[in-house]
PDB file of N, CA and C in Angstrom:
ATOM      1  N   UNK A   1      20.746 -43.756  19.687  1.00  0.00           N
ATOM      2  CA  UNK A   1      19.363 -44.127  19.535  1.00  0.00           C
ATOM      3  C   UNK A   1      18.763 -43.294  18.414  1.00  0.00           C
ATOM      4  N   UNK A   2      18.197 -43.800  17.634  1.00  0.00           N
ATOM      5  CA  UNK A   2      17.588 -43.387  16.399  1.00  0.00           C
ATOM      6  C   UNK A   2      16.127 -42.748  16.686  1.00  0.00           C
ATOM      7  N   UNK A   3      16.054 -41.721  15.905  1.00  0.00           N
ATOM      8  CA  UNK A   3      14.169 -41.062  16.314  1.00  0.00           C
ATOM      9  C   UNK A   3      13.126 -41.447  15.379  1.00  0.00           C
ATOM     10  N   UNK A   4      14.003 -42.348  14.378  1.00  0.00           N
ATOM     11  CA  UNK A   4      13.405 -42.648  13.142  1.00  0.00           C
ATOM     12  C   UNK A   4      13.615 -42.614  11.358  1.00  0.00           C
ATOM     13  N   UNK A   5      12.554 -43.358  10.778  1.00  0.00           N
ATOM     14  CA  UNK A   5      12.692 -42.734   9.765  1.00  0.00           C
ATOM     15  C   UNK A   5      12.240 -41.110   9.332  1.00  0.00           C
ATOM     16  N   UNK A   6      11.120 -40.451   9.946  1.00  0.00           N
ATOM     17  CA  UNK A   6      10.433 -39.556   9.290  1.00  0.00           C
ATOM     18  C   UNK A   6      10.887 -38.164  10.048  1.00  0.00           C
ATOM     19  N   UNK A   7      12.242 -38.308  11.138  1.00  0.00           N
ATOM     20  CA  UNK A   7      12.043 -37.331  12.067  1.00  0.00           C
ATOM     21  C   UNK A   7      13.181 -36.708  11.118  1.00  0.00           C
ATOM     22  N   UNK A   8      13.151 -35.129  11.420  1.00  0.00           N
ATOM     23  CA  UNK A   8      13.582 -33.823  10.289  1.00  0.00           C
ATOM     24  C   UNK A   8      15.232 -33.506  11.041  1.00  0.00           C
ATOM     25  N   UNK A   9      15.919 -33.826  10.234  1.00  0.00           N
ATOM     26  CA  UNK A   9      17.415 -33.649  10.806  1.00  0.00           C
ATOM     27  C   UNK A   9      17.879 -32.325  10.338  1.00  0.00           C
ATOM     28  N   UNK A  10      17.093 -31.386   9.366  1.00  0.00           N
ATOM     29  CA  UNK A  10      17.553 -30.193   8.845  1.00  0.00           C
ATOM     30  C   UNK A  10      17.773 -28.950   9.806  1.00  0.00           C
ATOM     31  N   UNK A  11      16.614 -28.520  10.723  1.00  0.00           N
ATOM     32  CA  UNK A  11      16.232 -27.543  11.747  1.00  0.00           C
ATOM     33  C   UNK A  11      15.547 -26.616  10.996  1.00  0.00           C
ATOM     34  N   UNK A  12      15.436 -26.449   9.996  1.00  0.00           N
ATOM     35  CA  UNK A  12      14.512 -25.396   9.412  1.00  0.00           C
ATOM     36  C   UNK A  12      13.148 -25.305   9.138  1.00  0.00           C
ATOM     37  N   UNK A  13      12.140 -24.405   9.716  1.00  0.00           N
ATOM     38  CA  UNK A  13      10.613 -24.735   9.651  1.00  0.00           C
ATOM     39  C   UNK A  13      10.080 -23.901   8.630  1.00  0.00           C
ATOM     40  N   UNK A  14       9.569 -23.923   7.690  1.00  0.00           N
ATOM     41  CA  UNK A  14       9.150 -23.000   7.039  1.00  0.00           C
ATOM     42  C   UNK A  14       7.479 -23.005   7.296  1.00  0.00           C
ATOM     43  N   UNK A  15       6.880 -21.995   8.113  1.00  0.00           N
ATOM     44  CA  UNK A  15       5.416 -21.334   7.865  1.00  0.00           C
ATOM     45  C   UNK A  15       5.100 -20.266   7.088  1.00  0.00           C
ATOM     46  N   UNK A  16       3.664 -21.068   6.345  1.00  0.00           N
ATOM     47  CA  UNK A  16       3.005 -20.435   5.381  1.00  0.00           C
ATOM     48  C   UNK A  16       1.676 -20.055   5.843  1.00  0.00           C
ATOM     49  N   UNK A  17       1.397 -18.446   6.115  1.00  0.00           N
ATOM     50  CA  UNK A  17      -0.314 -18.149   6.706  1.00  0.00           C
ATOM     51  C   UNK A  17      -0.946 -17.628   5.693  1.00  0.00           C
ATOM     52  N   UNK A  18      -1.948 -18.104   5.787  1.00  0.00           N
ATOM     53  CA  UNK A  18      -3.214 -17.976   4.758  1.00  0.00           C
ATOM     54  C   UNK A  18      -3.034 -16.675   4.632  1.00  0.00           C
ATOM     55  N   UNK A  19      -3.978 -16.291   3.325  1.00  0.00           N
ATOM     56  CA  UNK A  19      -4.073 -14.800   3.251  1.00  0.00           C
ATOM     57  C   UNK A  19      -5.144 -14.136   4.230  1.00  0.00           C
ATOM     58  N   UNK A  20      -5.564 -14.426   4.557  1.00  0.00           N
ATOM     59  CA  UNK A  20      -6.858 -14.260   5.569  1.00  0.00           C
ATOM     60  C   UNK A  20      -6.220 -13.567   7.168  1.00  0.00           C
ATOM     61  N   UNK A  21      -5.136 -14.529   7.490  1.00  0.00           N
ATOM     62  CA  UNK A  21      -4.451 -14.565   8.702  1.00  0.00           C
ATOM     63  C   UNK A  21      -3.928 -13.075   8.738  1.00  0.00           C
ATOM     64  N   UNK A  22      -3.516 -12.400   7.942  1.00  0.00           N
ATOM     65  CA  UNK A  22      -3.199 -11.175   7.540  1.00  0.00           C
ATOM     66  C   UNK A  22      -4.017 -10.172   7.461  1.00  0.00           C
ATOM     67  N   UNK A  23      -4.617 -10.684   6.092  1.00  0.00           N
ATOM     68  CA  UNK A  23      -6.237  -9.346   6.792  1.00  0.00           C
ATOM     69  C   UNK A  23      -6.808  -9.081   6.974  1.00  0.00           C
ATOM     70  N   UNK A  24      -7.452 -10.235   8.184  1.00  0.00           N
ATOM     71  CA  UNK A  24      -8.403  -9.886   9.407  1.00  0.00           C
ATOM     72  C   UNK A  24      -8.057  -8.599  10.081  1.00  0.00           C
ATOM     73  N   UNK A  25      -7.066  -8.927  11.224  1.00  0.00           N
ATOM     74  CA  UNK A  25      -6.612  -7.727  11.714  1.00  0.00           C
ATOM     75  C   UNK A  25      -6.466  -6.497  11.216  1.00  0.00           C
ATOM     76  N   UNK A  26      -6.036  -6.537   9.601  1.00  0.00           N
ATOM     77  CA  UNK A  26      -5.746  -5.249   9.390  1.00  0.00           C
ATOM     78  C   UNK A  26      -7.136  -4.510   8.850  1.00  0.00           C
ATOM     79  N   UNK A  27      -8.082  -5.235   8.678  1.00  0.00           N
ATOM     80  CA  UNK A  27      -9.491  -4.608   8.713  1.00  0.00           C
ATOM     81  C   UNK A  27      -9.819  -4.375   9.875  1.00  0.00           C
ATOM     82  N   UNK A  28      -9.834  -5.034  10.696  1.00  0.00           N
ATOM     83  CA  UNK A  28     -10.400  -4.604  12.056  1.00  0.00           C
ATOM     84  C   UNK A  28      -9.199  -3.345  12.530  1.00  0.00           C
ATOM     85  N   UNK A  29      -7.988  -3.598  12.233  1.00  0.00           N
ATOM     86  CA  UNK A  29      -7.367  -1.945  12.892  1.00  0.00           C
ATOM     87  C   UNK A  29      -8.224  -1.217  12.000  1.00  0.00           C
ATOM     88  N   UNK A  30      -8.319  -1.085  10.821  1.00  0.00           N
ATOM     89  CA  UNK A  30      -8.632   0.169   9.746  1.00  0.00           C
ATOM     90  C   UNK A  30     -10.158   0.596  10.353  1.00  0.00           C
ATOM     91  N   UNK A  31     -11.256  -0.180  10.694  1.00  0.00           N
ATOM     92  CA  UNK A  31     -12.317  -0.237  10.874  1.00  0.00           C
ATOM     93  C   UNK A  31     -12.887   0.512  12.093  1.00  0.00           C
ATOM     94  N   UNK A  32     -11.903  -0.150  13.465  1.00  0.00           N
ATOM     95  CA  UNK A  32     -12.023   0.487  14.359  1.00  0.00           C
ATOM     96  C   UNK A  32     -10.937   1.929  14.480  1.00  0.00           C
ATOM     97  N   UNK A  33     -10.151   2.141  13.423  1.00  0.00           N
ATOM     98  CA  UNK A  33      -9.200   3.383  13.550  1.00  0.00           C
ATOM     99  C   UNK A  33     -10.692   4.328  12.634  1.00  0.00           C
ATOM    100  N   UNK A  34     -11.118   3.898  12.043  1.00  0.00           N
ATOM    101  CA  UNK A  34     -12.117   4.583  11.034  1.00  0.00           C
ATOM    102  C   UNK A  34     -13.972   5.108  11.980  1.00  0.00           C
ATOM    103  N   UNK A  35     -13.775   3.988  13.082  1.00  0.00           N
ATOM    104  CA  UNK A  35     -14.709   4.904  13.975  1.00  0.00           C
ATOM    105  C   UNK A  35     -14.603   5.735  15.266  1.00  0.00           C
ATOM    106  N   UNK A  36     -13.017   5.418  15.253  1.00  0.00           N
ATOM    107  CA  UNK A  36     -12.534   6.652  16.402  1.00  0.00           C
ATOM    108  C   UNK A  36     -12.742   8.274  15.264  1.00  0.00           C
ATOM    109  N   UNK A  37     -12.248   8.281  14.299  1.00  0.00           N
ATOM    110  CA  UNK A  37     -11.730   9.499  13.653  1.00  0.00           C
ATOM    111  C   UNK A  37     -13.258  10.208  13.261  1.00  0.00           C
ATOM    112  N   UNK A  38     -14.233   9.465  12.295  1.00  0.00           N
ATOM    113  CA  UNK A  38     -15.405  10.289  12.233  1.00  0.00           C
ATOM    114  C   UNK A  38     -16.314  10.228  13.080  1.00  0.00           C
ATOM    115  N   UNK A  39     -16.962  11.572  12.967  1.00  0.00           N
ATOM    116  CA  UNK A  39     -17.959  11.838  14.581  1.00  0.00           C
ATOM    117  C   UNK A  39     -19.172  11.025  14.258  1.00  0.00           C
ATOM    118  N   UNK A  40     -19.901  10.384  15.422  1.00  0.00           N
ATOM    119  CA  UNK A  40     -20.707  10.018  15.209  1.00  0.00           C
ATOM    120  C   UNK A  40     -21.681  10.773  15.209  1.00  0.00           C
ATOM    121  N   UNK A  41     -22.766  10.695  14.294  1.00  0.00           N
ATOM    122  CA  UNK A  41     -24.312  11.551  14.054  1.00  0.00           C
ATOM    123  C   UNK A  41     -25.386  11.817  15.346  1.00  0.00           C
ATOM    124  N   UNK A  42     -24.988  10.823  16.033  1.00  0.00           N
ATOM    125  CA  UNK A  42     -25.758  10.277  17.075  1.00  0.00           C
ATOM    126  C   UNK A  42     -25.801  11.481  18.170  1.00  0.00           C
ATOM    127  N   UNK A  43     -24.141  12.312  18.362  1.00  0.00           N
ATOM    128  CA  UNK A  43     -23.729  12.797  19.629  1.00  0.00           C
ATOM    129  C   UNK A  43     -23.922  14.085  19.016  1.00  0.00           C
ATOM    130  N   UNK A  44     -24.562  15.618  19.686  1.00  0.00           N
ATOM    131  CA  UNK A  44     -24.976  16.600  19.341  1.00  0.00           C
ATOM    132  C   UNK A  44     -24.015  17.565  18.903  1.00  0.00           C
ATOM    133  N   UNK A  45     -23.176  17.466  19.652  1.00  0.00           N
ATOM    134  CA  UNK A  45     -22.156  18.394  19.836  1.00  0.00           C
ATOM    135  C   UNK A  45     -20.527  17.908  18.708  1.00  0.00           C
ATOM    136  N   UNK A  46     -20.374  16.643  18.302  1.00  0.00           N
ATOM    137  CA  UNK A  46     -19.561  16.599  17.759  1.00  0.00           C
ATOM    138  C   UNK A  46     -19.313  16.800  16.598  1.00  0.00           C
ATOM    139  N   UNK A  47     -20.392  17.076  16.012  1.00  0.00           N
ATOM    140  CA  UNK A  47     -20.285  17.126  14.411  1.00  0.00           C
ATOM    141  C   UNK A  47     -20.153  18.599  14.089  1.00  0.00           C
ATOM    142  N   UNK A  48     -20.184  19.089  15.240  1.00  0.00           N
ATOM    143  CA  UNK A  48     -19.983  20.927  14.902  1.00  0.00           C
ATOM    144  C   UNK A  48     -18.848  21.273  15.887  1.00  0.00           C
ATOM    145  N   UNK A  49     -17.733  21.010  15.286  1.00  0.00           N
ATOM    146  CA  UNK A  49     -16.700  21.255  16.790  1.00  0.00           C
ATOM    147  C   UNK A  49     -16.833  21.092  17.651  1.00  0.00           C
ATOM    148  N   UNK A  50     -16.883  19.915  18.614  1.00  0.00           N
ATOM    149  CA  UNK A  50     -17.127  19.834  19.569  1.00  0.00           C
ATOM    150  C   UNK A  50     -16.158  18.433  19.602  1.00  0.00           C
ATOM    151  N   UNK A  51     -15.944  18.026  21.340  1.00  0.00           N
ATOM    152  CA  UNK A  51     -14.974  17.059  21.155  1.00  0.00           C
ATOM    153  C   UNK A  51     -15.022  15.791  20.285  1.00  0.00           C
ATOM    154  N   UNK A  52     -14.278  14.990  19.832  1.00  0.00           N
ATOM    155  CA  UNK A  52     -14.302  13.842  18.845  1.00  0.00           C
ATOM    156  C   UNK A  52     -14.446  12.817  19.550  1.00  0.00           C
ATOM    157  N   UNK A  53     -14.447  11.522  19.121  1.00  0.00           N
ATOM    158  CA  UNK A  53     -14.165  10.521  19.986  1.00  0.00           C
ATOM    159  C   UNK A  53     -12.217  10.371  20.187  1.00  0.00           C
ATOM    160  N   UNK A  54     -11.859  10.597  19.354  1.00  0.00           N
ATOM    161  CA  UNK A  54     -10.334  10.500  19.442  1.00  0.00           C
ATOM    162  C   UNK A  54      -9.794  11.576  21.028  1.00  0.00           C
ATOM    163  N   UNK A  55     -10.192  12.545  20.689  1.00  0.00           N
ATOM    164  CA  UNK A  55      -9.714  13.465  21.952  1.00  0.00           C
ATOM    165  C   UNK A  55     -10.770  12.711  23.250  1.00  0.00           C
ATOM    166  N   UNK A  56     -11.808  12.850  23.099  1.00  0.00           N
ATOM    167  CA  UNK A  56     -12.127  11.751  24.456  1.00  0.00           C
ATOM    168  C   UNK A  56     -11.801  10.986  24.723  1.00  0.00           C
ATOM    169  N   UNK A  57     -10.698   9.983  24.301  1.00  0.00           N
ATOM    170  CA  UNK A  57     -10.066   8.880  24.452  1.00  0.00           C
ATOM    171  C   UNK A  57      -8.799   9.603  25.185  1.00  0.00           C
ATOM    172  N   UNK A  58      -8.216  10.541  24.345  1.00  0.00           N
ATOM    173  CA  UNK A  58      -6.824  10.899  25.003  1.00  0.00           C
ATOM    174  C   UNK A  58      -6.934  11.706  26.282  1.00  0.00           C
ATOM    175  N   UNK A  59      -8.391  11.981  26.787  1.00  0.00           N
ATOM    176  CA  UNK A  59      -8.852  12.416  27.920  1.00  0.00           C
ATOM    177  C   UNK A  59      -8.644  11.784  28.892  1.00  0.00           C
ATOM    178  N   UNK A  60      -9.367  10.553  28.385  1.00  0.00           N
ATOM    179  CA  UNK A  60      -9.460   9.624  29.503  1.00  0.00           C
ATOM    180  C   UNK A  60      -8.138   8.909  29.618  1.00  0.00           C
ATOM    181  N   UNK A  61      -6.968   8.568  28.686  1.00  0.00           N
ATOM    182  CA  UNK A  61      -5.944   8.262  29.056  1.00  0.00           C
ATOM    183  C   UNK A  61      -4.925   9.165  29.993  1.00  0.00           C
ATOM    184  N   UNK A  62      -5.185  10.476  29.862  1.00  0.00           N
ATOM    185  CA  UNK A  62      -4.640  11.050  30.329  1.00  0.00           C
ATOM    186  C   UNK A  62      -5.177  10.950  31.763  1.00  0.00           C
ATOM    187  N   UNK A  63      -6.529  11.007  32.350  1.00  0.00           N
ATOM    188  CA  UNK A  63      -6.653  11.532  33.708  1.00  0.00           C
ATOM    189  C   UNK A  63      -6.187  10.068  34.189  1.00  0.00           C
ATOM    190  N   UNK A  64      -6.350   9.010  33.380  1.00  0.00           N
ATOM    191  CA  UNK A  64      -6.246   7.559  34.160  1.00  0.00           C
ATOM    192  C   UNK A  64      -5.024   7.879  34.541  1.00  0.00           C
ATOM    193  N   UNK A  65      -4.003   8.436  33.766  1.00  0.00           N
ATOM    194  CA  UNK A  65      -2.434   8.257  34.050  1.00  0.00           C
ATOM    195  C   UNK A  65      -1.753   9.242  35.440  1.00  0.00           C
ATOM    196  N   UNK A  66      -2.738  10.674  34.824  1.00  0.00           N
ATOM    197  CA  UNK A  66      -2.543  11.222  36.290  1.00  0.00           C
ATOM    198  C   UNK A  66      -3.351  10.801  37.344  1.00  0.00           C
ATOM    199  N   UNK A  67      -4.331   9.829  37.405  1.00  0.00           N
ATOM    200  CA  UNK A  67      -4.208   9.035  39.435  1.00  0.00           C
ATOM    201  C   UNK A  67      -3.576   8.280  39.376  1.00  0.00           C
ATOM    202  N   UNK A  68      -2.953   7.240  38.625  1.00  0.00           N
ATOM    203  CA  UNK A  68      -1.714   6.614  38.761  1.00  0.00           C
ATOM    204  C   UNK A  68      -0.289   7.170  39.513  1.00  0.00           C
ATOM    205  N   UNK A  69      -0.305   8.514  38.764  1.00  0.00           N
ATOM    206  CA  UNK A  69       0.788   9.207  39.222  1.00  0.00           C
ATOM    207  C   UNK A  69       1.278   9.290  40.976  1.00  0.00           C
ATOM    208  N   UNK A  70       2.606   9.053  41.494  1.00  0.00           N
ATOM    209  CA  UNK A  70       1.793   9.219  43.048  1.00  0.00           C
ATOM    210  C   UNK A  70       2.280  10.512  43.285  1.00  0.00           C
TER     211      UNK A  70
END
């Protein structure tokens, strides 16, 4: 039984993604990697040694992991 004239007997697909498809994401990693790292103005204590947002993050990953722990 035949599938046709137009059906692809090769198996090979070739995809092509926009340039866009690419660097969306990699702005949004850079963007949001770019407001973990500088302190925000806002918070009193961080702009003079005091914790970052990066180490408050690895805070909170950490205690989440130790109540997980049994």
């Amino acid at each position: 039984m035949s599938a046709g004239p137009n059906a692809r007997t090769s198996g090979t697909v070739q995809t092509r993604l926009p340039w866009w498809a690419l660097v969306i994401p990699v702005v949004a990693f850079a963007s949001l990697l770019a407001l973990l790292t500088v302190p925000a103005s806002a918070e009193p204590g961080s702009a003079h040694g005091g914790p970052g947002a990066v180490s408050r993050v690895v805070e909170f990953v950490q205690t989440a992991l130790a109540r997980q722990a049994p």
